[in-house]
Protein backbone atom coordinates (compact mmCIF):
# COMPACT_ATOMS: atom_id res chain seq x y z
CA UNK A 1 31.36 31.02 -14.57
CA UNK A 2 28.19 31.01 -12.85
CA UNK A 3 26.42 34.08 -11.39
CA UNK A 4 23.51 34.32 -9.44
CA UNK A 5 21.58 37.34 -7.57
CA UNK A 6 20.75 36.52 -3.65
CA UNK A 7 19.11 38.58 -1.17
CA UNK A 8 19.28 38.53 2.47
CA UNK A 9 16.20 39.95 4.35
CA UNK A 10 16.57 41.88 8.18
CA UNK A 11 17.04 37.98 10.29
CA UNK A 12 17.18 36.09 7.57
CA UNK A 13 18.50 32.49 8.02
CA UNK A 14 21.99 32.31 5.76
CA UNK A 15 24.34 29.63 5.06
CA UNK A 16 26.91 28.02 7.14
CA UNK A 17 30.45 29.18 7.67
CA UNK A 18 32.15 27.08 4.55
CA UNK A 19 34.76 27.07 1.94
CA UNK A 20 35.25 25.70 -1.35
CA UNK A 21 38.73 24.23 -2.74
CA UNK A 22 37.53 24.40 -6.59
CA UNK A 23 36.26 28.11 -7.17
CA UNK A 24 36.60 31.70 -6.16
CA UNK A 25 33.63 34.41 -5.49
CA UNK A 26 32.83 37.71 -6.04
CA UNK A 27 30.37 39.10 -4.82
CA UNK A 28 28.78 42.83 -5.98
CA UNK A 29 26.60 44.72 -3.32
CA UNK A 30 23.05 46.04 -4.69
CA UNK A 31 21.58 47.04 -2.35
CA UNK A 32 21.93 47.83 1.83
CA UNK A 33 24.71 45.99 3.58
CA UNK A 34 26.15 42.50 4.13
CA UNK A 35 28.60 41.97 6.77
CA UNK A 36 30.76 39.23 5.45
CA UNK A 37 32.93 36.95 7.69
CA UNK A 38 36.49 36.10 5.78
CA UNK A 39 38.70 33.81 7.74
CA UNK A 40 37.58 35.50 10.99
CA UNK A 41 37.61 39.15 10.07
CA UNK A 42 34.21 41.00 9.17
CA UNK A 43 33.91 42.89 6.05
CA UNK A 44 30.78 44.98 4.87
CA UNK A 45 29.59 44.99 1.34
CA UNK A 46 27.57 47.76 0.40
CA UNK A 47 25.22 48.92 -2.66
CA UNK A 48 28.17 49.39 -5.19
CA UNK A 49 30.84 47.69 -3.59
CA UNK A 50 32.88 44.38 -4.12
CA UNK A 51 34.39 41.13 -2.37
CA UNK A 52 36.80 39.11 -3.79
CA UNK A 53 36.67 35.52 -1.76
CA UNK A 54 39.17 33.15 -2.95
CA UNK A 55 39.50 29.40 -2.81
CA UNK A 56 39.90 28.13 0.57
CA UNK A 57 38.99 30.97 2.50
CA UNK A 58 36.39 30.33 5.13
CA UNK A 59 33.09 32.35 4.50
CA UNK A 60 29.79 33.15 5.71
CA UNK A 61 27.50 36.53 5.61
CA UNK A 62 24.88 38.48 8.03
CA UNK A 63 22.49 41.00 7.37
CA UNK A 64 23.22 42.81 10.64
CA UNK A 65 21.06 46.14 9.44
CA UNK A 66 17.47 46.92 9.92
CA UNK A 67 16.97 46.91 5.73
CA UNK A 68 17.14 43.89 3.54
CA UNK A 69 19.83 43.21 1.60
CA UNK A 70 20.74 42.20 -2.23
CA UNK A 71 23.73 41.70 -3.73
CA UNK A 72 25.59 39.75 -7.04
CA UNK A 73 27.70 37.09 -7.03
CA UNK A 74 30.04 35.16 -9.52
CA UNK A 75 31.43 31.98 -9.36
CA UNK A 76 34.82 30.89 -11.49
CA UNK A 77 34.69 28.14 -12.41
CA UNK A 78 30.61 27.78 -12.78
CA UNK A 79 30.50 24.65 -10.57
CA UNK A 80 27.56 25.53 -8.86
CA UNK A 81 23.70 25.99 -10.04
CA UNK A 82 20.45 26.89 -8.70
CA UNK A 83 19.83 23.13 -7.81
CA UNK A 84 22.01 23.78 -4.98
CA UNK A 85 19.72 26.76 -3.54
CA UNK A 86 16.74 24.75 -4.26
CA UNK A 87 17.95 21.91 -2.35
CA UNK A 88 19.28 23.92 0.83
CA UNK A 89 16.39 26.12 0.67
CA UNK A 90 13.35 23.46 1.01
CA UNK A 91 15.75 21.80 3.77
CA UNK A 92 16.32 25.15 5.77
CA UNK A 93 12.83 26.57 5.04
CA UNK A 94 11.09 23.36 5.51
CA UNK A 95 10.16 24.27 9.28
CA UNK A 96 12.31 22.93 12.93
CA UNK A 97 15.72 22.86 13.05
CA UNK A 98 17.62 21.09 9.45
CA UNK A 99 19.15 17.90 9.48
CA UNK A 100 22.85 19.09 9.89
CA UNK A 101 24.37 15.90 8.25
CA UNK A 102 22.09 15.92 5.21
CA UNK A 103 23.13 19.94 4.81
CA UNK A 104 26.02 19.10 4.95
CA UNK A 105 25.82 16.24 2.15
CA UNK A 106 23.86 18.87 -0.23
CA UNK A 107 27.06 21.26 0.92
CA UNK A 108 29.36 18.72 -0.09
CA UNK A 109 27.68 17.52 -3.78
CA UNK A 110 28.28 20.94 -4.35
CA UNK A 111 31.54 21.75 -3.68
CA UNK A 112 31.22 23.54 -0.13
CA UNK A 113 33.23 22.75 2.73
CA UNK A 114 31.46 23.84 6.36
CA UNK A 115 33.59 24.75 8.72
CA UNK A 116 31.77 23.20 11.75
CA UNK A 117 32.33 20.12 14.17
CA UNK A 118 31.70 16.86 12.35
């Protein structure tokens, strides 16, 4: 398993609608809200609270509140690292619009699957 803290400031820029075929998440609200998107329906995650996302269902979160937001999440099987934030964070942070086909590449060395147009 791999598990990993994230937050997700008021606006903050957050990942791509995706799913991944090799592991499920859970993810364990710490603090304020995250509206979660699970194959089309929204769910909110609050301080206390948990998600169960399994494989192959597509994902992606907001913070649609006026507080920033924190929250835990496990992976099963631990296929994924913090090389993958470090990679999609100095792509997504690095200023302009990112380069949808090489976030998409860093998606796919890690096992993500967006759920966009090609």
């Amino acid at each position: 398993m791999a598990m990993f803290e994230f937050k997700v400031p008021v606006g903050a820029k957050v990942p791509i609608p995706h799913h991944h075929e090799a592991y499920d998440e859970i993810v364990y609200g710490l603090e304020g809200i995250i509206t979660f998107n699970i194959n089309g329906k929204p769910v909110d995650v609050a301080t206390g609270e948990s998600l169960f996302i399994p494989r192959g269902a597509v994902h992606g979160f907001n913070n649609l509140q006026q507080t920033d937001s924190k929250a835990l999440c496990v992976v099963t099987p631990g296929l994924i690292g913090p090389d993958f934030f470090k990679e999609v964070g100095a792509m997504v942070n690095a200023g302009g619009p990112p380069d949808i086909v090489k976030l998409k590449a860093i998606y796919a060395k890690w096992g993500l699957i967006p759920a966009m147009p090609n």
